[in-house]
Protein backbone atom coordinates (compact mmCIF):
# COMPACT_ATOMS: atom_id res chain seq x y z
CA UNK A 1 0.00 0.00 0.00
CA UNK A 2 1.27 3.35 -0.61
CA UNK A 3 0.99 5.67 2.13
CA UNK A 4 0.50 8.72 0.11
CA UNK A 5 -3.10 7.17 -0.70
CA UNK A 6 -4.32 6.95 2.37
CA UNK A 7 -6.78 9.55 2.92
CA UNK A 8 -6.84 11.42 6.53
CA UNK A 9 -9.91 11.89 8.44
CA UNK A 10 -8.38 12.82 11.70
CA UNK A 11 -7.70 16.93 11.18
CA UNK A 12 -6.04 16.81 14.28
CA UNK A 13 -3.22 14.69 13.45
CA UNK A 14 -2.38 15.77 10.39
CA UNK A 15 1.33 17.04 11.06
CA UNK A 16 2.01 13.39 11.79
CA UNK A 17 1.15 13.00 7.57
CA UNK A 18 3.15 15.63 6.59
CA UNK A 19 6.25 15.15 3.94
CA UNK A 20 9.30 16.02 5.99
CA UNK A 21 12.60 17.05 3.84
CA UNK A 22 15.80 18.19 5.55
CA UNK A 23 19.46 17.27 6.39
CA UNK A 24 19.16 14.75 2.75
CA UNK A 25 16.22 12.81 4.11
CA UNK A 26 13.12 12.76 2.17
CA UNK A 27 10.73 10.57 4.32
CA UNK A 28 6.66 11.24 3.00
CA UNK A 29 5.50 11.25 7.04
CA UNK A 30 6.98 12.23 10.15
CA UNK A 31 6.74 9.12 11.65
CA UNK A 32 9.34 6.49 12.25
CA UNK A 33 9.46 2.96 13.28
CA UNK A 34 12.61 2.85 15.88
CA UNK A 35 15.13 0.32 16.12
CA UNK A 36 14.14 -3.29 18.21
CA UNK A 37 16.19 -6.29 18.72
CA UNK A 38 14.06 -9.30 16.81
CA UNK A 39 17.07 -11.42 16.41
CA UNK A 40 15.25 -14.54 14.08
CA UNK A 41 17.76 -14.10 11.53
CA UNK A 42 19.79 -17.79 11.07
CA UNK A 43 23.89 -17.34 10.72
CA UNK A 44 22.94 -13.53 10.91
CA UNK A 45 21.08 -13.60 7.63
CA UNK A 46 17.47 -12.65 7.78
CA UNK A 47 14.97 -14.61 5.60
CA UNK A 48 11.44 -13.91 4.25
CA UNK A 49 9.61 -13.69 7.39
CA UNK A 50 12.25 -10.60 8.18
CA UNK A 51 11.34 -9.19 5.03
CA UNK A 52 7.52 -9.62 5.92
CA UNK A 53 7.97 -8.27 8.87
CA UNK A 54 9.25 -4.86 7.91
CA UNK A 55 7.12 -4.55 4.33
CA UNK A 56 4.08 -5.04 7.29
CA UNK A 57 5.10 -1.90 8.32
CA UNK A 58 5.68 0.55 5.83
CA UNK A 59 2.58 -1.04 4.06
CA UNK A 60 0.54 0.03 7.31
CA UNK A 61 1.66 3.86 6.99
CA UNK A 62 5.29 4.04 8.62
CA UNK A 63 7.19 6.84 6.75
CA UNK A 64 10.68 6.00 7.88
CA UNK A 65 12.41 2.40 8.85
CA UNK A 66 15.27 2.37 11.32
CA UNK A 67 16.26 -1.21 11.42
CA UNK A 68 16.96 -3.33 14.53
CA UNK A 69 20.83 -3.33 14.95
CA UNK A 70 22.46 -4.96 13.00
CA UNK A 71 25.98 -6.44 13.45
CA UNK A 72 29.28 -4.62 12.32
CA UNK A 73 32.41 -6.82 10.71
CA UNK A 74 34.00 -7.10 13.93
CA UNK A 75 34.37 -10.29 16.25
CA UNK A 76 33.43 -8.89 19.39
CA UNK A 77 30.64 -6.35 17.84
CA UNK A 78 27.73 -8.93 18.71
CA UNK A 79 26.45 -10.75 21.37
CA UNK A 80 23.23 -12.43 19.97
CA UNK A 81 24.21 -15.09 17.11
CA UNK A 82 20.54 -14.89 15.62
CA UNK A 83 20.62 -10.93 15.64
CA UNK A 84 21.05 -9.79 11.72
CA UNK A 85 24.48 -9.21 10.77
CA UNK A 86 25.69 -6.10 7.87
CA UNK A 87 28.38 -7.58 6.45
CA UNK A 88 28.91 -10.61 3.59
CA UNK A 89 27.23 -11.26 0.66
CA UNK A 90 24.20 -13.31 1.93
CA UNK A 91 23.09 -10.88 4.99
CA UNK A 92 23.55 -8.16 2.32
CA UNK A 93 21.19 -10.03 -0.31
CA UNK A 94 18.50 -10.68 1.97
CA UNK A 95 18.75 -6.77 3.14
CA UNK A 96 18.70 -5.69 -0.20
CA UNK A 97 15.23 -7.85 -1.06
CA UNK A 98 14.27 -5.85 2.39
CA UNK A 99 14.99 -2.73 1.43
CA UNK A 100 13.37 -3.21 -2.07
CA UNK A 101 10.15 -4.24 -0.27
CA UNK A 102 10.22 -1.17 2.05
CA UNK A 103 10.50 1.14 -1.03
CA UNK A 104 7.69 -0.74 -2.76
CA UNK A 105 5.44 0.61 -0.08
CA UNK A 106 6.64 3.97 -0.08
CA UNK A 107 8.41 4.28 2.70
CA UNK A 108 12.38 5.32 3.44
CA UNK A 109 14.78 2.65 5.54
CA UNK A 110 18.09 2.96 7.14
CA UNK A 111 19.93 -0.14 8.90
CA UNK A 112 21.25 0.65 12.47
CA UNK A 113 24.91 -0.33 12.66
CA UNK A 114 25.45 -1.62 16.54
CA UNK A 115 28.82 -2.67 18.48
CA UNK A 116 27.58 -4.31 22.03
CA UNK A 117 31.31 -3.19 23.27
CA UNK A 118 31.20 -4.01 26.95
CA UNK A 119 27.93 -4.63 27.33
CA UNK A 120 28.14 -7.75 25.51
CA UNK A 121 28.38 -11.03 27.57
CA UNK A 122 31.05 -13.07 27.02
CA UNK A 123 31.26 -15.64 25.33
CA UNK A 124 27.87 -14.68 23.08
CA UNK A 125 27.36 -13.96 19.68
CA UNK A 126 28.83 -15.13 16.66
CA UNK A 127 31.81 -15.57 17.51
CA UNK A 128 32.00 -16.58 21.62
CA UNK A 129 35.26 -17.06 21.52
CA UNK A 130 36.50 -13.20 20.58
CA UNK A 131 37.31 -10.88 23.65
CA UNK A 132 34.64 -7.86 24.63
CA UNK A 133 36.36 -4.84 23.69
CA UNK A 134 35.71 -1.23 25.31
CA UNK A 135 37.74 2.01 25.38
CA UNK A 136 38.90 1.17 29.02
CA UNK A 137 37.64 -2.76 28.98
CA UNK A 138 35.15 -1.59 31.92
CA UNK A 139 31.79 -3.71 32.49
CA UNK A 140 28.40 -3.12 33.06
CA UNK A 141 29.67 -3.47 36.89
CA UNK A 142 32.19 -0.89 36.22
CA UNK A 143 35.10 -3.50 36.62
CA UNK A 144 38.10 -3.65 34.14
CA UNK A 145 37.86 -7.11 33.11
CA UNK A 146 40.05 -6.60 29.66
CA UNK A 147 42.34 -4.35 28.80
CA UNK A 148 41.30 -1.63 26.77
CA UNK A 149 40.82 -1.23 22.91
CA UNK A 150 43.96 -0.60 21.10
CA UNK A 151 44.53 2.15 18.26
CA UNK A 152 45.00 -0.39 15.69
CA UNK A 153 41.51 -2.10 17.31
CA UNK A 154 39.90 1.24 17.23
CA UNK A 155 41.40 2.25 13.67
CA UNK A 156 39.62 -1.52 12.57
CA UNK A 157 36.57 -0.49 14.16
CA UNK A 158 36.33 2.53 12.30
CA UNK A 159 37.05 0.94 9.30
CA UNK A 160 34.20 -1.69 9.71
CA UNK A 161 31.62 1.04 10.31
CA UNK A 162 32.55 2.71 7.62
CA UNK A 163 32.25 -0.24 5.09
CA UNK A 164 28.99 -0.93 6.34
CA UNK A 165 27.73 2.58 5.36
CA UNK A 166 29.09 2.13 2.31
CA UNK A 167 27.27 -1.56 1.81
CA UNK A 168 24.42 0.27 3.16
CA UNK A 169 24.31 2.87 0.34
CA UNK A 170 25.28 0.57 -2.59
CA UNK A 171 21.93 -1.54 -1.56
CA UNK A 172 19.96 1.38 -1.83
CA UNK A 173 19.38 2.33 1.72
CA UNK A 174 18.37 5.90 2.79
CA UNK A 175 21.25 6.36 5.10
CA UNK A 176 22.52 4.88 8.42
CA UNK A 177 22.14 5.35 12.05
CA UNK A 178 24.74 4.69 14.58
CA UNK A 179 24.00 2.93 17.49
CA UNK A 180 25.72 5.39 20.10
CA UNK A 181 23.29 4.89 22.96
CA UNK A 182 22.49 2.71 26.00
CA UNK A 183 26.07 1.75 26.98
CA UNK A 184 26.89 0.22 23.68
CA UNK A 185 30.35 0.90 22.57
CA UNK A 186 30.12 4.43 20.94
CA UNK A 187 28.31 5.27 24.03
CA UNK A 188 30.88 3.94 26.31
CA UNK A 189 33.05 6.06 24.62
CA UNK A 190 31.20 8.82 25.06
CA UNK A 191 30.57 8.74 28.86
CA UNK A 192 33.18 9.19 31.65
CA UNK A 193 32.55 6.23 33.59
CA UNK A 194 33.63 3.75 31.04
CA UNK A 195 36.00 5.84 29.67
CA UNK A 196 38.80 6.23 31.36
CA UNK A 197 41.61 7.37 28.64
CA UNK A 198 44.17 9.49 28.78
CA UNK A 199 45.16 8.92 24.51
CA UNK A 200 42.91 11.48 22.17
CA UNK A 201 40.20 9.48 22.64
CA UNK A 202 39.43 10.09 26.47
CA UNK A 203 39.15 13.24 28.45
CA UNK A 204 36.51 16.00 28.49
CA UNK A 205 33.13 15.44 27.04
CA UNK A 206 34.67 16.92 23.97
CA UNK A 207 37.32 14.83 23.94
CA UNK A 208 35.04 11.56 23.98
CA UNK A 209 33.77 12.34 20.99
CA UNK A 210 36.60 11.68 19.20
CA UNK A 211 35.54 7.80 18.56
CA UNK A 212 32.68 8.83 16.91
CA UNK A 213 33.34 11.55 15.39
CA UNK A 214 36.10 9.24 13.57
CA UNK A 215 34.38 7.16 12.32
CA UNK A 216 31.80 9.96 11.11
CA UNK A 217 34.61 11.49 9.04
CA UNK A 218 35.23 8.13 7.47
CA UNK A 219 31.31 7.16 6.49
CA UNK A 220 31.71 10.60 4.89
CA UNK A 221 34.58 10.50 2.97
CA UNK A 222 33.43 7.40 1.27
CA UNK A 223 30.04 7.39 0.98
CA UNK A 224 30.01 11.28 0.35
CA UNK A 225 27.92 14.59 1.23
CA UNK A 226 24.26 13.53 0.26
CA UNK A 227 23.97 9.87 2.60
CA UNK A 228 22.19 10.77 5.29
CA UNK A 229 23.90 9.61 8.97
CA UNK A 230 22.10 9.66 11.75
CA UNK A 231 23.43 8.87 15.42
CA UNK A 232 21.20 7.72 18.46
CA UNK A 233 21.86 8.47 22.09
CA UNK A 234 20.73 8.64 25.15
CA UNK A 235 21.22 9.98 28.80
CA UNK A 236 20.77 6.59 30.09
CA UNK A 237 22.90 3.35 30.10
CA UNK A 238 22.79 0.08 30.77
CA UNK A 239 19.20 -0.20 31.40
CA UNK A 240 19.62 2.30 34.49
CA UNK A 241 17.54 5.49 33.32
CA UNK A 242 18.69 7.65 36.48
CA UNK A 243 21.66 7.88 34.72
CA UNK A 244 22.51 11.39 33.44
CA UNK A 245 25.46 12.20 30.82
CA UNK A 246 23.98 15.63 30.67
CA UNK A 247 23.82 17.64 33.54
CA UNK A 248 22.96 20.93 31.65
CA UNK A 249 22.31 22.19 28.25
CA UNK A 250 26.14 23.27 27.91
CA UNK A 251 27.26 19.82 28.52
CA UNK A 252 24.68 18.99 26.06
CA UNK A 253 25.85 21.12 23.15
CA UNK A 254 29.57 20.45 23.92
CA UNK A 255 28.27 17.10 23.25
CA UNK A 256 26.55 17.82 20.16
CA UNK A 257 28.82 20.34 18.62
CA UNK A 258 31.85 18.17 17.24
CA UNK A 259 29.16 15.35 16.18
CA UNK A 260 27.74 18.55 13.85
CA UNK A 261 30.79 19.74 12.70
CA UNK A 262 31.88 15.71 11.84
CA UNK A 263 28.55 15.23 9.09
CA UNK A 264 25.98 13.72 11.69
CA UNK A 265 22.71 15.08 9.93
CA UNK A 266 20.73 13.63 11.83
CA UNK A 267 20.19 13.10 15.61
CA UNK A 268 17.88 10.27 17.09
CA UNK A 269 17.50 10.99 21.19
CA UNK A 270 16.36 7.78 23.12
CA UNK A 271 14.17 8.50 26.09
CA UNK A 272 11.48 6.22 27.79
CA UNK A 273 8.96 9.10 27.12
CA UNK A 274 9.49 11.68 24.81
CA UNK A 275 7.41 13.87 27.05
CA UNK A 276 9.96 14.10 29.91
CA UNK A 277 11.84 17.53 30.67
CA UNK A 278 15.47 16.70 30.04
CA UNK A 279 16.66 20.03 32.34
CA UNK A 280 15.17 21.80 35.15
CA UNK A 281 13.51 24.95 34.10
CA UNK A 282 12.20 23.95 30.77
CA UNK A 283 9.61 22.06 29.38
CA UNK A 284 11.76 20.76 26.18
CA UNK A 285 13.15 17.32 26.30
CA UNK A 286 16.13 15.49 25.01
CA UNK A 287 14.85 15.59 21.25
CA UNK A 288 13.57 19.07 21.48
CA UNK A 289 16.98 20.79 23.34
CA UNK A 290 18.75 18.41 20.49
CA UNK A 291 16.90 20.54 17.89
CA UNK A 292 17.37 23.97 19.12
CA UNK A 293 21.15 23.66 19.67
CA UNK A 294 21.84 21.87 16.22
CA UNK A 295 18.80 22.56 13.91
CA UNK A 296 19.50 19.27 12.57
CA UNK A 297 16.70 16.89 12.12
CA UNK A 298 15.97 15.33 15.44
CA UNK A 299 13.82 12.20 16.07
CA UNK A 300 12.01 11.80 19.53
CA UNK A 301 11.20 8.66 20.80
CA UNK A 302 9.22 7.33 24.50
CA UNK A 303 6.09 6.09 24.80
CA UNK A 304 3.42 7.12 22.38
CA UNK A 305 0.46 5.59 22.74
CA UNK A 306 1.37 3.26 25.32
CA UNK A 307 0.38 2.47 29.17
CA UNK A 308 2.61 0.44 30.43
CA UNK A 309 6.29 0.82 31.43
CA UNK A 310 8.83 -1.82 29.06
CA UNK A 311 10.31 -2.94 32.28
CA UNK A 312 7.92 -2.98 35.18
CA UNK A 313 10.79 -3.83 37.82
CA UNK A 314 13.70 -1.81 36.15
CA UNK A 315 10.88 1.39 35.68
CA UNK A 316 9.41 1.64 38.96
CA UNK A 317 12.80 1.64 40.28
CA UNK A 318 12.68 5.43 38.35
CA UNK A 319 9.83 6.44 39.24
CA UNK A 320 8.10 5.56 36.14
CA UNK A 321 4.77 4.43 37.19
CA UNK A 322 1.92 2.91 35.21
CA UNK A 323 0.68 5.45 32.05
CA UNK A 324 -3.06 6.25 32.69
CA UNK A 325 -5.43 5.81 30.08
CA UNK A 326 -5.40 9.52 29.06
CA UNK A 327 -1.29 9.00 28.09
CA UNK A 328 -2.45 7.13 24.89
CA UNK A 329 -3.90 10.76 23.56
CA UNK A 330 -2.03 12.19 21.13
CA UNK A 331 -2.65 15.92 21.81
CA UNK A 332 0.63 16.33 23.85
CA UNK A 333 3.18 14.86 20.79
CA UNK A 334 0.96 16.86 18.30
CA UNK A 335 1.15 20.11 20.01
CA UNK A 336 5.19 19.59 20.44
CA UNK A 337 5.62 18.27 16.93
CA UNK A 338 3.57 21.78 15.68
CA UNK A 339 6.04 24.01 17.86
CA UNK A 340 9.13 22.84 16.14
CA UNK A 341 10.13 20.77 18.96
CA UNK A 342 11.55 17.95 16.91
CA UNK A 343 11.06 16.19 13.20
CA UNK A 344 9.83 12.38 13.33
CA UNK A 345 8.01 10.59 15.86
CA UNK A 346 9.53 6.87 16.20
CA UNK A 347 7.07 4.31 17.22
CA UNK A 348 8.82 1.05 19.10
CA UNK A 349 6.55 -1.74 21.06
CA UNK A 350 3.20 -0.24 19.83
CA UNK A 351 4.54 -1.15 16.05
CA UNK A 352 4.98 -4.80 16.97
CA UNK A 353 1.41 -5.17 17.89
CA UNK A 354 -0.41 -2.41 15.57
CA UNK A 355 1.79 -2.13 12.75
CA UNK A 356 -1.06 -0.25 10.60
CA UNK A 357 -0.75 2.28 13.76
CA UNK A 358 -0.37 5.36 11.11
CA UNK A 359 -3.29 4.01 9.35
CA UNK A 360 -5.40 3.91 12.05
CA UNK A 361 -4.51 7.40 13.68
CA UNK A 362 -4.67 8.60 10.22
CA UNK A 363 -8.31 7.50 9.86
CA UNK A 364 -8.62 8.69 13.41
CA UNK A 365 -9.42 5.14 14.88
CA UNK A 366 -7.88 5.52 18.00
CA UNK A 367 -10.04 2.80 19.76
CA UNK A 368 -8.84 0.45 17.04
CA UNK A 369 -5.16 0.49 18.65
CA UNK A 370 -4.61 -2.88 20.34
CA UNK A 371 -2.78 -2.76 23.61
CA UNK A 372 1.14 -4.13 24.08
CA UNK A 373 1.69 -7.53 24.88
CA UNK A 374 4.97 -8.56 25.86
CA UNK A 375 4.26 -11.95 24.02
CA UNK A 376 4.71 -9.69 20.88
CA UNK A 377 8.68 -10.12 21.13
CA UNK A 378 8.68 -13.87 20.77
CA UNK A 379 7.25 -13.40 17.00
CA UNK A 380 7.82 -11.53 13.56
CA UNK A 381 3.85 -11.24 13.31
């Protein structure tokens, strides 16, 4: 189905339909499906019920396709041996077939390019026997348990990112995001507690951009000006959303500043509700303080539509109680998304269990919107 012919009857949601253009994306609606681990993919090669899967969802209305991550060509990048892999000639044939059936609905797609780093458990993955690698080899228990990356690991690193954007591009993706959230390994480069480094690639919050930024440089120099490159990150890690990298909106645009200046065009920030303040004194959160100190295109992410926490336990712990009934309204995310406030909208659980969700807002069936089941992950329905 293409998503330009479905006709609106909800007024009120409208912006969510709108074309968006900016930063060398061209996406036909301003809302994204965001990245989820579905793993199903044998040897790391994902077969027809992958491509299913995603054609499911750009036939049911979603403008833009960020991929679940997908494995980069190094040993100790993955820790889940059925999670999709971006490198070799068979895991790029089956995501070319992918991306051809995306396009056939009308939608845009970009493949998320992940490194576990530390946060990968040993002895997981594709290849269990290779050694976790970090910046300063530091756990999720912030122990050093191996020593830290190398230059010449870190220069291979870079070089595996970069071929993957370039894979990316000559299978006719859209562009590529970066995985540099959650405590994954761009992440753990970013923040100060696993990153401990005293070469160019440790020291201020400047400084720790340096990894990425990098790597950036390289996607650019081979894959040129016009391939979009977006990077995802978060305040949190390791599943522990007290967790603050940003204290203020300085340390939040010393952040963002080099990442600009290397050719990120566009920035994806992960939050558990896209609602939340990211700063005392202001109502903007992580997307829309993204926006106003770049004015790069900014994705939000967190919660739309939905009433229950992803992790109950890990959540409560938070202070993230129980949405109410009137969080599923869309008012709120309209009102920001008409102020400027950020871009795209990415949709995560609610996809895996309404993924004609556009198509039903759009026709302004809200009542038609099942409710998330958990049970949801264990399929490619």
């Amino acid at each position: 189905m293409d998503i330009a012919k479905i006709a609106p009857t909800d007024a009120a949601a409208d912006i969510l339909f709108h074309p968006y253009r900016g930063d060398g994306l061209e996406v036909p609606n301003r809302i994204a499906m965001a990245p989820m681990t579905r793993e199903f993919a044998r040897g790391g090669v994902n077969g027809e019920d992958k491509l299913v899967y995603y054609r499911r969802r750009a036939a049911g209305g979603v403008g833009l396709i960020i991929t679940e991550g997908t494995w980069i060509d190094v040993p100790s990048a993955s820790n889940r041996a059925e999670a999709p892999r971006f490198y070799g000639e068979d895991a790029l044939a089956a995501w070319k077939r992918i991306v051809q059936a995306v396009h056939s609905e009308g939608a845009r797609i970009m493949p998320q390019l992940w490194h576990t780093g530390m946060a990968r458990v040993p002895g997981t993955g594709a290849h269990p026997d290779a050694p976790s690698q970090g910046p300063s080899g530091i756990d999720k228990s912030y122990r050093q348990v191996v020593p830290p990356m190398g230059v010449r690991d870190i220069e291979a690193t870079v070089d595996a990112y970069a071929r993957a954007a370039v894979a990316a591009k000559e299978i006719g993706c859209d562009g590529v995001e970066l995985h540099g959230a959650h405590g994954y390994l761009i992440d753990q480069f970013f923040w100060e507690r696993t990153n401990l480094r005293s070469d160019r690639y440790g020291g201020d919050l400047k400084a720790r951009t340096r990894f990425a930024v990098e790597f950036v440089h390289e996607i650019r120099r081979r894959c040129g000006s016009g391939f979009p490159v977006a990077l995802r990150f978060s305040q949190w890690k390791f599943g522990d959303y007290a967790i603050r990298m940003f204290a203020t909106p300085r340390d939040l645009e010393i952040f963002l500043d080099p990442l600009v200046a290397a050719g990120v065009d566009i920035f994806h920030a992960s939050t558990r509700r896209y609602w939340d303040a990211a700063f005392e004194g202001s109502p903007l959160g992580l997307a829309g303080w993204t926006k106003k100190l770049t004015g790069r295109t900014t994705i939000a992410v967190g919660s739309v539509t939905l009433r229950a926490p992803f992790d109950p336990k890990a959540s409560l712990a938070a202070g993230d109680l129980n949405h109410s009934e009137a969080d599923r309204s869309l008012a709120p995310l309209i009102e920001r998304m008409e102020r400027g406030e950020f871009d795209l909208i990415a949709l995560g659980r609610t996809l895996l269990t309404n993924p004609d969700w556009p198509q039903l807002v759009r026709e302004g069936r809200m009542d038609a919107l099942r409710p998330y089941d958990a049970t949801a992950r264990d399929t490619l329905d």
